[in-house]
PDB file of N, CA and C in Angstrom:
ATOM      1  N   UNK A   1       0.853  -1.173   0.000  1.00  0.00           N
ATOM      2  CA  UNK A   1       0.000   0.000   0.000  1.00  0.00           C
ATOM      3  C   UNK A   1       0.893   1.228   0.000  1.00  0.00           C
ATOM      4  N   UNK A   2       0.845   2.001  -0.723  1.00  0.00           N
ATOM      5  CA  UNK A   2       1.953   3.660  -0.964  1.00  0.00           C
ATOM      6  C   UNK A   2       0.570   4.959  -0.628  1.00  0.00           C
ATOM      7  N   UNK A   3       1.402   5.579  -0.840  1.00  0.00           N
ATOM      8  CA  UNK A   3       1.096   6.580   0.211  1.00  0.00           C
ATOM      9  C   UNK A   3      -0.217   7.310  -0.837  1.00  0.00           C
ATOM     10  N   UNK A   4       0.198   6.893  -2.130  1.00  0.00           N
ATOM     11  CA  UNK A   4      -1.337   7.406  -2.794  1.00  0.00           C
ATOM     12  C   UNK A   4      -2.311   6.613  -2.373  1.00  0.00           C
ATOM     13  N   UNK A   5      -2.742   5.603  -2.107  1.00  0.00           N
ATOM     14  CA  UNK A   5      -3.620   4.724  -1.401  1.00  0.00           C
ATOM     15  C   UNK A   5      -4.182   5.298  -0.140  1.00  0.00           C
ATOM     16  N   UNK A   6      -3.171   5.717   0.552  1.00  0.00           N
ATOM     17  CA  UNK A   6      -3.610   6.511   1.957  1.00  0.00           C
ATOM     18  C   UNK A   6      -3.965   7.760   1.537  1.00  0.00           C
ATOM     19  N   UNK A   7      -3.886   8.246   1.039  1.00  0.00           N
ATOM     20  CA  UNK A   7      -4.290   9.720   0.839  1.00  0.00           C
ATOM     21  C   UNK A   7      -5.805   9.285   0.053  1.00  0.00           C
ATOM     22  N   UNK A   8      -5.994   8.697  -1.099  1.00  0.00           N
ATOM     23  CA  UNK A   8      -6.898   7.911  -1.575  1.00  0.00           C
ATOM     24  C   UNK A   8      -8.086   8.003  -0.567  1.00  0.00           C
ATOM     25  N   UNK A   9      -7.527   6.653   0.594  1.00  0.00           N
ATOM     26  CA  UNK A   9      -8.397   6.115   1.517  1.00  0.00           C
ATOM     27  C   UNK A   9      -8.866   7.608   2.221  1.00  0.00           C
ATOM     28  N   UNK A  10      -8.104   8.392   2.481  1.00  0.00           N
ATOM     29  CA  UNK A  10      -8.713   9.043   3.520  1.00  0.00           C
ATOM     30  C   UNK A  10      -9.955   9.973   2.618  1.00  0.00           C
ATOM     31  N   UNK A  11      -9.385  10.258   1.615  1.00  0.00           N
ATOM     32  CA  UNK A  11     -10.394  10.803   0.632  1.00  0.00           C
ATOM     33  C   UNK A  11     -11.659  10.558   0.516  1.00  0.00           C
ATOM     34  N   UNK A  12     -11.969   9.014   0.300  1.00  0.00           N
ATOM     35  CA  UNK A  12     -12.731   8.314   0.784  1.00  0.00           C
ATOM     36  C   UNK A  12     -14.143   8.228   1.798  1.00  0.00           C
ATOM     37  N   UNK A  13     -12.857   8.373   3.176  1.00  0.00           N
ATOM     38  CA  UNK A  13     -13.585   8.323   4.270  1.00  0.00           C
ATOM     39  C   UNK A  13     -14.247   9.423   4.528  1.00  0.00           C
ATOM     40  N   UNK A  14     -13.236  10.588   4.653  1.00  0.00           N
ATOM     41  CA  UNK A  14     -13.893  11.610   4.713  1.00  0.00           C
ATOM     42  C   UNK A  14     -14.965  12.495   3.852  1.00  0.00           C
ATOM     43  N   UNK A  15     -15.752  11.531   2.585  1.00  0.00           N
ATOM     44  CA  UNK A  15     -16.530  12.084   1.893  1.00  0.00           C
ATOM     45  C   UNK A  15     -17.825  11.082   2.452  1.00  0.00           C
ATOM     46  N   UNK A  16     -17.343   9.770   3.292  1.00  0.00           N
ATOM     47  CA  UNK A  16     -18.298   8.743   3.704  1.00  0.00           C
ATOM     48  C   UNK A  16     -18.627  10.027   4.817  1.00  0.00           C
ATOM     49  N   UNK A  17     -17.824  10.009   5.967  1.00  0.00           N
ATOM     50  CA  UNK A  17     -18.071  11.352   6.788  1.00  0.00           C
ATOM     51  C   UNK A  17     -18.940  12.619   6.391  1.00  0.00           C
ATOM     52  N   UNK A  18     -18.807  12.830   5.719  1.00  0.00           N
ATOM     53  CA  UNK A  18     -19.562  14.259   4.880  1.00  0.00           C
ATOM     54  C   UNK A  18     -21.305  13.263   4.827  1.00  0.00           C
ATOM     55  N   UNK A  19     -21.284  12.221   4.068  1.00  0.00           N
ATOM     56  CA  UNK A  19     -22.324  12.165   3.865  1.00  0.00           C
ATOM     57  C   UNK A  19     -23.626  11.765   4.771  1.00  0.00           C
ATOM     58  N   UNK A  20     -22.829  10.943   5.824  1.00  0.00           N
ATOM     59  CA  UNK A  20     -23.217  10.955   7.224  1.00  0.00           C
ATOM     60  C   UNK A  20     -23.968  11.953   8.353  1.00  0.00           C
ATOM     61  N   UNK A  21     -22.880  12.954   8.018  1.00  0.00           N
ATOM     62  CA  UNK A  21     -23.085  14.204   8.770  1.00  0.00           C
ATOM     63  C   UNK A  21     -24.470  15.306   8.468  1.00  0.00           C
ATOM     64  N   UNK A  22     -24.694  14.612   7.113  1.00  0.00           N
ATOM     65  CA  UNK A  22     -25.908  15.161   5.842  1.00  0.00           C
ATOM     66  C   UNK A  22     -27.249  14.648   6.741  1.00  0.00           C
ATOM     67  N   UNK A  23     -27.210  13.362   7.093  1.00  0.00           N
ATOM     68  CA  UNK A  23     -28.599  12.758   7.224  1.00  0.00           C
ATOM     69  C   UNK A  23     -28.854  13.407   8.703  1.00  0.00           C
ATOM     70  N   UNK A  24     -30.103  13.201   8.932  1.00  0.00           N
ATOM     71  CA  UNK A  24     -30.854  14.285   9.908  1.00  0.00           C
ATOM     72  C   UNK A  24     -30.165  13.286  11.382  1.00  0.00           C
ATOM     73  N   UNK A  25     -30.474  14.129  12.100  1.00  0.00           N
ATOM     74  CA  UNK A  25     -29.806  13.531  13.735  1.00  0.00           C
ATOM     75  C   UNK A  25     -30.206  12.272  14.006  1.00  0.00           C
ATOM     76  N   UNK A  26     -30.987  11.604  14.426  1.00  0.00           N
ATOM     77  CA  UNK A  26     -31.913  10.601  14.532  1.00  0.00           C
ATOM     78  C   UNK A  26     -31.291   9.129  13.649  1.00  0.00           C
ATOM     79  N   UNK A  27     -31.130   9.428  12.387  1.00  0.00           N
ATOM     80  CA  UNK A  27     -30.255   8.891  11.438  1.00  0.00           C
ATOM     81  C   UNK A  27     -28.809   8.640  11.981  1.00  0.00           C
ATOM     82  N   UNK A  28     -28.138   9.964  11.791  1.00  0.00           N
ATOM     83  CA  UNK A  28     -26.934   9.798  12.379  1.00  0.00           C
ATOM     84  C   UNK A  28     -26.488   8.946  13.634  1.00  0.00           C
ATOM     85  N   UNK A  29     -27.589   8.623  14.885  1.00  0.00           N
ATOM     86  CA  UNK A  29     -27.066   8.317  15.868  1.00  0.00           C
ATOM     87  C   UNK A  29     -27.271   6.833  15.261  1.00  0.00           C
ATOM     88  N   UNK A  30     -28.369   6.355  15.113  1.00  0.00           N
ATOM     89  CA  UNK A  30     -28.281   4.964  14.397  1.00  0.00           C
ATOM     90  C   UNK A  30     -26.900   4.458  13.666  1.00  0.00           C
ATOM     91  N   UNK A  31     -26.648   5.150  12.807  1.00  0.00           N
ATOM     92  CA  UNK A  31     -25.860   4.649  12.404  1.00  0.00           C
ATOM     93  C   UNK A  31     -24.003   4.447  12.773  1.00  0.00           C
ATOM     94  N   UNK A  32     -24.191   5.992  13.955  1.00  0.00           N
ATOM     95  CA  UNK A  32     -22.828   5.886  14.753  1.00  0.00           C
ATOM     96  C   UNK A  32     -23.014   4.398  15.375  1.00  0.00           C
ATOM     97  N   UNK A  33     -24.318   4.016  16.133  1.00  0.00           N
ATOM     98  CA  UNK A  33     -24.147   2.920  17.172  1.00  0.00           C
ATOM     99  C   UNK A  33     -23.941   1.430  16.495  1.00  0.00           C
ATOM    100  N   UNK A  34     -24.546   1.876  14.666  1.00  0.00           N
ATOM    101  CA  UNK A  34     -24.420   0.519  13.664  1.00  0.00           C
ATOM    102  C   UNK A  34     -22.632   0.637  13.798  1.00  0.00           C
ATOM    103  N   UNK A  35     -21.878   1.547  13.230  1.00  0.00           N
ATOM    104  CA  UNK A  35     -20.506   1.563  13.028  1.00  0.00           C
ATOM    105  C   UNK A  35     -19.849   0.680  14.267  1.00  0.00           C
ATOM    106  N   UNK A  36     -20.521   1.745  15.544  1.00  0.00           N
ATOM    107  CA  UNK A  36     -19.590   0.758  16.579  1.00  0.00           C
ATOM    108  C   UNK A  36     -19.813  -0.973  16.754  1.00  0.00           C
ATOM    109  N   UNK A  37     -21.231  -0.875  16.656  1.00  0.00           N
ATOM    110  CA  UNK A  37     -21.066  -2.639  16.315  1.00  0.00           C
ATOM    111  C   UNK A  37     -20.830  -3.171  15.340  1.00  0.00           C
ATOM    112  N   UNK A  38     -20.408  -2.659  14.233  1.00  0.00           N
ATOM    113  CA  UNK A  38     -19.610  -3.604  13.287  1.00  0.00           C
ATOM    114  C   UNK A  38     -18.132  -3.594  13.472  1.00  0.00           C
ATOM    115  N   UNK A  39     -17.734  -2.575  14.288  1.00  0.00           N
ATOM    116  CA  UNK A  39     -16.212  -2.492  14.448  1.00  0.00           C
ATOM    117  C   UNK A  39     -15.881  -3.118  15.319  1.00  0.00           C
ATOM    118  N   UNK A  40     -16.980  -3.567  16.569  1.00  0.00           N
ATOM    119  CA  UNK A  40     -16.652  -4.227  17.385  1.00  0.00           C
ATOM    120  C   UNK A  40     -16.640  -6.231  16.972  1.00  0.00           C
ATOM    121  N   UNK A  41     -17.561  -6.344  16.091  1.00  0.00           N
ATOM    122  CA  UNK A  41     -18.187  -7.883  16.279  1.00  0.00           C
ATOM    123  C   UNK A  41     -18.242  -7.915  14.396  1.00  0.00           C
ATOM    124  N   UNK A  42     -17.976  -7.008  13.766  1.00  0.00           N
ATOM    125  CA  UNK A  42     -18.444  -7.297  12.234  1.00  0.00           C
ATOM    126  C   UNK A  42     -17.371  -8.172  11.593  1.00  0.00           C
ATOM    127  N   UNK A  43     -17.504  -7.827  10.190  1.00  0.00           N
ATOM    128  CA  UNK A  43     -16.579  -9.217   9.309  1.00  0.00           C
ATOM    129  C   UNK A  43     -15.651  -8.468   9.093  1.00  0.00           C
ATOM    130  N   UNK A  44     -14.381  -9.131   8.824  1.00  0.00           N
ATOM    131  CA  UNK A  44     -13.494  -8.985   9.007  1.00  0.00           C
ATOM    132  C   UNK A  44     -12.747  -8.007   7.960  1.00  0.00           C
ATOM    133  N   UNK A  45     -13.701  -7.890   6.632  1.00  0.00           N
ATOM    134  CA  UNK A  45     -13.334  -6.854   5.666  1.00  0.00           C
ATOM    135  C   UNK A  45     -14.072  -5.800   5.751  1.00  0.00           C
ATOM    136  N   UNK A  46     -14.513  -5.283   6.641  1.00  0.00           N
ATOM    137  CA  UNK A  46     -15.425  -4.304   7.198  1.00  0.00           C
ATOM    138  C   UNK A  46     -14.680  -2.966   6.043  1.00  0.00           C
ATOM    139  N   UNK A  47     -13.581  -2.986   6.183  1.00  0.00           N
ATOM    140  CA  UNK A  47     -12.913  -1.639   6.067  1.00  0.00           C
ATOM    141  C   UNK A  47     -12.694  -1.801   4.118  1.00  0.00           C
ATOM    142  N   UNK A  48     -12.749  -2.866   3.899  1.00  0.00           N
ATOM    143  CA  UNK A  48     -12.564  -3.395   2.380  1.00  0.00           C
ATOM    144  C   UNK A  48     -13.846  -3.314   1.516  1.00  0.00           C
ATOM    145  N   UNK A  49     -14.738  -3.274   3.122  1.00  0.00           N
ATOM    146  CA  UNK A  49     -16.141  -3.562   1.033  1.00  0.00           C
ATOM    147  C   UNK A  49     -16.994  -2.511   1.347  1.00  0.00           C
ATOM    148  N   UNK A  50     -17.979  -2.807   1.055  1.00  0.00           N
ATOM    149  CA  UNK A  50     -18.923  -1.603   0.908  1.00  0.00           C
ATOM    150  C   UNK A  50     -20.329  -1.671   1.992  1.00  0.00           C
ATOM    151  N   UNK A  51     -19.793  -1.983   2.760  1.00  0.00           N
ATOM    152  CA  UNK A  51     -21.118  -2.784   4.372  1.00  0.00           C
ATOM    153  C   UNK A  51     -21.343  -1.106   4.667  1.00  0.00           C
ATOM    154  N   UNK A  52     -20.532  -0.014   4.712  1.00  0.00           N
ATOM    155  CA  UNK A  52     -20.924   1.208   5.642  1.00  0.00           C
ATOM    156  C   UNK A  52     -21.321   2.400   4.591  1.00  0.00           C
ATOM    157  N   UNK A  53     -20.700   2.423   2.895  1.00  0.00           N
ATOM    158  CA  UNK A  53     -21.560   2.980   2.224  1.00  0.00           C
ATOM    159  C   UNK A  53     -22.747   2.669   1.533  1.00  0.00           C
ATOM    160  N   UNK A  54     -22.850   1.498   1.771  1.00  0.00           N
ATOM    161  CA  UNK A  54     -24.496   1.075   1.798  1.00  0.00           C
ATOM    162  C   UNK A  54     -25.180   1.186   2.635  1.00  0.00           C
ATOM    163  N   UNK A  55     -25.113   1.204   4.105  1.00  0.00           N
ATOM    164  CA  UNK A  55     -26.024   1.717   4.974  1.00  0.00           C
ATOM    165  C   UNK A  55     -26.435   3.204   4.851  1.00  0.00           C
ATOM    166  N   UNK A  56     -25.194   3.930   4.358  1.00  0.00           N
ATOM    167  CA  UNK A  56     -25.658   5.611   4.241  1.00  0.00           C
ATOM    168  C   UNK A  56     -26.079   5.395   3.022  1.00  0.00           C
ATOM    169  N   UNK A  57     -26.135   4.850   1.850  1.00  0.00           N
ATOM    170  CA  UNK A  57     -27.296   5.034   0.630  1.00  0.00           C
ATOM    171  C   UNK A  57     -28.447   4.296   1.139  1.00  0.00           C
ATOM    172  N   UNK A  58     -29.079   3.330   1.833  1.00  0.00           N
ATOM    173  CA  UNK A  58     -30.157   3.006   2.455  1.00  0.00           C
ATOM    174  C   UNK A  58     -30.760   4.072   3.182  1.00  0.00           C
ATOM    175  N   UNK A  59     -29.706   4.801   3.888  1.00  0.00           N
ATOM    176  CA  UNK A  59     -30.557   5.282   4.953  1.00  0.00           C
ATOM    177  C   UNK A  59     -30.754   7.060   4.067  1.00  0.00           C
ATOM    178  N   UNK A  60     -30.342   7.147   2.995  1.00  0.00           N
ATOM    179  CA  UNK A  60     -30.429   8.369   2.285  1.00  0.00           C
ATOM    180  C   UNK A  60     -31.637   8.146   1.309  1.00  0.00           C
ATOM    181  N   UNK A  61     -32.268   6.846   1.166  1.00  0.00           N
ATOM    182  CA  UNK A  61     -33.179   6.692   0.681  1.00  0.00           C
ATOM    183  C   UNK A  61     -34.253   6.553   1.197  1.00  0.00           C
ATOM    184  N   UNK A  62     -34.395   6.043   2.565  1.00  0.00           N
ATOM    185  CA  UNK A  62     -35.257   6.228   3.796  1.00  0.00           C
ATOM    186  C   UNK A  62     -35.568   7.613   3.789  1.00  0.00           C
ATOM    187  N   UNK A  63     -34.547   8.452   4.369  1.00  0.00           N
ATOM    188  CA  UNK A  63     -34.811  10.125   4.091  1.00  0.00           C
ATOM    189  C   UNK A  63     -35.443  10.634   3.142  1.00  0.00           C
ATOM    190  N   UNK A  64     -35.232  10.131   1.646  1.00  0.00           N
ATOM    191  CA  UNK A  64     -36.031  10.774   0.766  1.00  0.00           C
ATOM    192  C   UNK A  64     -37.689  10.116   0.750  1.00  0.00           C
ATOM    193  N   UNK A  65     -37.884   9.021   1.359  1.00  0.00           N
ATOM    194  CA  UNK A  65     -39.342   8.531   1.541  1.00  0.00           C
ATOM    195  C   UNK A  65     -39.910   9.207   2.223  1.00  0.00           C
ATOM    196  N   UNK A  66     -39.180  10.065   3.187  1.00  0.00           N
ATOM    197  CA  UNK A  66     -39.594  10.497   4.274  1.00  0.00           C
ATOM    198  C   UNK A  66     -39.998   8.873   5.362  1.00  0.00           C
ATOM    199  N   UNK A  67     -39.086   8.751   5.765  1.00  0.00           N
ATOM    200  CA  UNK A  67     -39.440   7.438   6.690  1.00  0.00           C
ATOM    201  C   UNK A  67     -38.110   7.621   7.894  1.00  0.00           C
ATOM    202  N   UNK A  68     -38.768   7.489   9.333  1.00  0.00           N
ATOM    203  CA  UNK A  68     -37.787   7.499  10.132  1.00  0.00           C
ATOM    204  C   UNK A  68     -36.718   6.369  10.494  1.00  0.00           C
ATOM    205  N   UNK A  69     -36.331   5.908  10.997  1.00  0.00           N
ATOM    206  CA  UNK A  69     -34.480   5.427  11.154  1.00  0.00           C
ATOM    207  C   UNK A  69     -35.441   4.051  11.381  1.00  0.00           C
ATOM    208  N   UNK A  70     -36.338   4.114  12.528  1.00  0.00           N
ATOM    209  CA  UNK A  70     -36.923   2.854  12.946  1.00  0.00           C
ATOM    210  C   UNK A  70     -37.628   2.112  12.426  1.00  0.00           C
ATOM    211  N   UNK A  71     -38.426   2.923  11.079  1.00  0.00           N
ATOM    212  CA  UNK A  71     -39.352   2.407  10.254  1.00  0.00           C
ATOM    213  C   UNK A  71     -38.162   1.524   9.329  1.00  0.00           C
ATOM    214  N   UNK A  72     -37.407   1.999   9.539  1.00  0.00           N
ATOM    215  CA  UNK A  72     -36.598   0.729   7.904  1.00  0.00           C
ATOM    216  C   UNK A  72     -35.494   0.061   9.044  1.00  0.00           C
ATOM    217  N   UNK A  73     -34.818   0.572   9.727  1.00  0.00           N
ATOM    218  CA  UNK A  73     -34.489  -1.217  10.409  1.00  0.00           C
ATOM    219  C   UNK A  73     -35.404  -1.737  11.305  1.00  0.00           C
ATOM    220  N   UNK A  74     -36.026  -1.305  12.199  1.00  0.00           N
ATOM    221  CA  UNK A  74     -37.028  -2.029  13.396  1.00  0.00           C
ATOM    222  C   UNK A  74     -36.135  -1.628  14.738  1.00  0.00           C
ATOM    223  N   UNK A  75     -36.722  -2.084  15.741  1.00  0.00           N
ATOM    224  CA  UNK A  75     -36.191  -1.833  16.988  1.00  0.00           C
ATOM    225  C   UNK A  75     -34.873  -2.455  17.526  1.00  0.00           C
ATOM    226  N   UNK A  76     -34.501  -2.966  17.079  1.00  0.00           N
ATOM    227  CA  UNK A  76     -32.878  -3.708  16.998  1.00  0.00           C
ATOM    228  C   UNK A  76     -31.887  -3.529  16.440  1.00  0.00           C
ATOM    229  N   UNK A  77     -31.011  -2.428  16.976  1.00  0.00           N
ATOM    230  CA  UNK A  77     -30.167  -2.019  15.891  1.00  0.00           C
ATOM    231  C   UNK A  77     -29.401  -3.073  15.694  1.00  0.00           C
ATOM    232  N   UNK A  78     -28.668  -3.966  17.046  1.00  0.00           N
ATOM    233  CA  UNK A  78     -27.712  -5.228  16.674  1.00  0.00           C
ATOM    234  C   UNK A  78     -28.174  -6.147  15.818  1.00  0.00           C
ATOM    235  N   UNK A  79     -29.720  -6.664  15.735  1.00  0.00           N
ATOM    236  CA  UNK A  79     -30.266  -7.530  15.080  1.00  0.00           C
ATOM    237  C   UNK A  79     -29.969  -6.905  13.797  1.00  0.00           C
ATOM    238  N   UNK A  80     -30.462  -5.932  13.471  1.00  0.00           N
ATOM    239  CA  UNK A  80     -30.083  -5.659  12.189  1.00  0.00           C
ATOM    240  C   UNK A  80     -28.900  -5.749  11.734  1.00  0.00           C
ATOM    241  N   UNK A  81     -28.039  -5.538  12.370  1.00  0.00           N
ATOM    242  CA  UNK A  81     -26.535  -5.495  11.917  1.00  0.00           C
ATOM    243  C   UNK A  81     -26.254  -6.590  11.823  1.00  0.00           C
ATOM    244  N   UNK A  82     -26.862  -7.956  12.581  1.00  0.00           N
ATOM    245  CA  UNK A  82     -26.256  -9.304  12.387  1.00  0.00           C
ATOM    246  C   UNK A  82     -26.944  -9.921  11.476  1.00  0.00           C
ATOM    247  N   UNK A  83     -28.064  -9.358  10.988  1.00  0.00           N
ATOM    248  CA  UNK A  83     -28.906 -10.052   9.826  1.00  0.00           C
ATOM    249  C   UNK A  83     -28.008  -9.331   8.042  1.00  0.00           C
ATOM    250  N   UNK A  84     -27.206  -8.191   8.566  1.00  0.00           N
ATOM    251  CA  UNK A  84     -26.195  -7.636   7.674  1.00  0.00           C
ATOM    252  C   UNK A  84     -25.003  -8.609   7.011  1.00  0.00           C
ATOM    253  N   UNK A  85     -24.480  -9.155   8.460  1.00  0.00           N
ATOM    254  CA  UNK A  85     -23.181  -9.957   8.043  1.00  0.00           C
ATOM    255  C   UNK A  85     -23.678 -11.469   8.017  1.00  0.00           C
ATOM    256  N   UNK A  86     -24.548 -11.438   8.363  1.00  0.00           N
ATOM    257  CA  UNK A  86     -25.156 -12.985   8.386  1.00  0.00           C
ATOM    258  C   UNK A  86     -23.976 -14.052   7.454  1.00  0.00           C
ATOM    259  N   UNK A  87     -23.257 -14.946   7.544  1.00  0.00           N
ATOM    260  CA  UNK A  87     -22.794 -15.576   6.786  1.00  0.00           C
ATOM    261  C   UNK A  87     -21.547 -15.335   6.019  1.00  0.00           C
ATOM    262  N   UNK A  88     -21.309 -13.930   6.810  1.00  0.00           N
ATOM    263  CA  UNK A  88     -19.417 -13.436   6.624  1.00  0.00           C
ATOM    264  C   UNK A  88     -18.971 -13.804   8.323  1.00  0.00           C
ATOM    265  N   UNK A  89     -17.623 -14.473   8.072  1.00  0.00           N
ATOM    266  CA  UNK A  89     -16.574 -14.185   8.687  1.00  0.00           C
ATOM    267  C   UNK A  89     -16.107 -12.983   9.478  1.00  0.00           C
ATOM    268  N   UNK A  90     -16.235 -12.701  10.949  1.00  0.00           N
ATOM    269  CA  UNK A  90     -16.338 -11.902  11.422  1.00  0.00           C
ATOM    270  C   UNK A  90     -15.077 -12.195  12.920  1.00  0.00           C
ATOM    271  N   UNK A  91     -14.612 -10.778  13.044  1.00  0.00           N
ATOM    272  CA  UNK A  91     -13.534 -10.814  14.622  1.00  0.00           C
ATOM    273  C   UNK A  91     -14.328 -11.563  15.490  1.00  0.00           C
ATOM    274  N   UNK A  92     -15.291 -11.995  15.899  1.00  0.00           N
ATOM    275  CA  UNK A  92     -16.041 -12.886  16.911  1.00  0.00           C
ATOM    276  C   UNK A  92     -15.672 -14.344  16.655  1.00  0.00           C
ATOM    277  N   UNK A  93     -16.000 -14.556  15.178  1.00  0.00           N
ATOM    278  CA  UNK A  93     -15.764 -16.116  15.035  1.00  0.00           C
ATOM    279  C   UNK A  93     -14.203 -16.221  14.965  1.00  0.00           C
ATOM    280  N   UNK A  94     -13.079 -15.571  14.621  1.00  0.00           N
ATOM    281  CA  UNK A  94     -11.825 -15.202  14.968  1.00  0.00           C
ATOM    282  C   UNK A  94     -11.511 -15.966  16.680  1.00  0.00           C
ATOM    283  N   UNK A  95     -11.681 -14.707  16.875  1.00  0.00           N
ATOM    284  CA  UNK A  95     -11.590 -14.555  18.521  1.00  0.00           C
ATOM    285  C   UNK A  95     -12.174 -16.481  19.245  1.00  0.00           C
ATOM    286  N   UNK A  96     -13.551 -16.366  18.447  1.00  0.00           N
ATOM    287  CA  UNK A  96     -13.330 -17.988  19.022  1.00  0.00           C
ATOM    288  C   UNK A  96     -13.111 -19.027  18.748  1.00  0.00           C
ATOM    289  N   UNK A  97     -12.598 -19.312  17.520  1.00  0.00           N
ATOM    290  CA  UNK A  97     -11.692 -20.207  16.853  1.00  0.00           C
ATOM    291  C   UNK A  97     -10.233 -20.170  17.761  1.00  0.00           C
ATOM    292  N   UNK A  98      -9.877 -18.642  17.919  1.00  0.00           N
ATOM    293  CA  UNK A  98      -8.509 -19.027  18.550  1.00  0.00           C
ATOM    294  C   UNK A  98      -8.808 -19.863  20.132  1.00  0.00           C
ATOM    295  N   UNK A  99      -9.348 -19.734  20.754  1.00  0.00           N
ATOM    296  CA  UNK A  99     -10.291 -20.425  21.755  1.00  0.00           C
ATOM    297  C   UNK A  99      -9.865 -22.243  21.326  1.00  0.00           C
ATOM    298  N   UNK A 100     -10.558 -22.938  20.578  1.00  0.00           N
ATOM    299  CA  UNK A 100     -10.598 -23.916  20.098  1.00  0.00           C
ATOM    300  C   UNK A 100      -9.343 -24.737  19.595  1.00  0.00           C
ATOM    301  N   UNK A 101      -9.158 -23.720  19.029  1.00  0.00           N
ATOM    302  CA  UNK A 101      -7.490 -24.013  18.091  1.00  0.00           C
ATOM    303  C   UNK A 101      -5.941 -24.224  19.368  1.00  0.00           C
ATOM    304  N   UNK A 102      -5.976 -23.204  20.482  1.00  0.00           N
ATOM    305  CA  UNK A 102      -5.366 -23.647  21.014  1.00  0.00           C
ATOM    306  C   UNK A 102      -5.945 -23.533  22.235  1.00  0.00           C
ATOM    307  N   UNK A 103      -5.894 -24.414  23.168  1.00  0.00           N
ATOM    308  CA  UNK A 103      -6.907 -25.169  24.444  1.00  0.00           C
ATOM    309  C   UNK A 103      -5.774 -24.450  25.492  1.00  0.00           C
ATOM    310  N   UNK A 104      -6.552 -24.194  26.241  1.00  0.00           N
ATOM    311  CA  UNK A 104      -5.174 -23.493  27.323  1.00  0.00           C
ATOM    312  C   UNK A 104      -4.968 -25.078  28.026  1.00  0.00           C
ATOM    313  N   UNK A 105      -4.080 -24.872  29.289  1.00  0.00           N
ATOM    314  CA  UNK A 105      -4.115 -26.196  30.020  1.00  0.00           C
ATOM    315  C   UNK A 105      -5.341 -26.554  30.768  1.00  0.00           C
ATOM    316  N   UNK A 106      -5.091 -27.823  30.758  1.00  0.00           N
ATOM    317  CA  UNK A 106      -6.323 -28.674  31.760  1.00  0.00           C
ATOM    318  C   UNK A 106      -6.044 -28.409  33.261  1.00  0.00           C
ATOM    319  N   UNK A 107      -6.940 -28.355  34.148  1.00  0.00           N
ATOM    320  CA  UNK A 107      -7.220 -28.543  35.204  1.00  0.00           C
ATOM    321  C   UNK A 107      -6.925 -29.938  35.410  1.00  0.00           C
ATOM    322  N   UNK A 108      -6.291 -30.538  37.132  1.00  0.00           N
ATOM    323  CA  UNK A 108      -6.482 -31.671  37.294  1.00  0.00           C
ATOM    324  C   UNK A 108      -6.625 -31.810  38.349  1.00  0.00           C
TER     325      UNK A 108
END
């Protein structure tokens, strides 16, 4: 990765940022608390595909229906987010594979 890539990326982000900052408050907090749970528990290419500028074109299309944050996911923001990655590879299944893979010692 060279340094046009990073400059690139940040380019990027900070226009994902911009567009974020666009949708009405209500919106915004939803989707700060979606970010933190995918950063916490999401798949593992979180930062590689397109999982967080598709939530802001969903939720920019919600806005233009005129429909609030709750009417298009429901009362669960985590549920929603796990019905998102449903079937990707995620830091959770990571985290407990390493669990499995190596067994600490036995008790005796």
């Amino acid at each position: 990765m060279g340094i046009q890539d990073v400059i690139e990326g940040k380019k990027q982000w900070r226009a994902h940022v911009a567009r974020v900052k666009a949708l009405p408050p209500d919106y915004q907090i939803v989707y700060k608390e979606m970010q933190k749970y995918l950063f916490k528990v999401g798949p593992i290419d979180l930062s590689e595909g397109r999982l967080l500028p598709d939530i802001v074109d969903f939720f920019e299309e919600g806005v233009a229906s005129g429909k609030g944050v709750l009417q298009l996911i429901g009362p669960d923001v985590a549920a929603f987010c796990d019905d998102l990655i449903k079937g990707t590879r995620t830091y959770a299944d990571v985290y407990q594979e390493s669990f499995t893979a190596n067994p600490g010692p036995t008790e005796k």
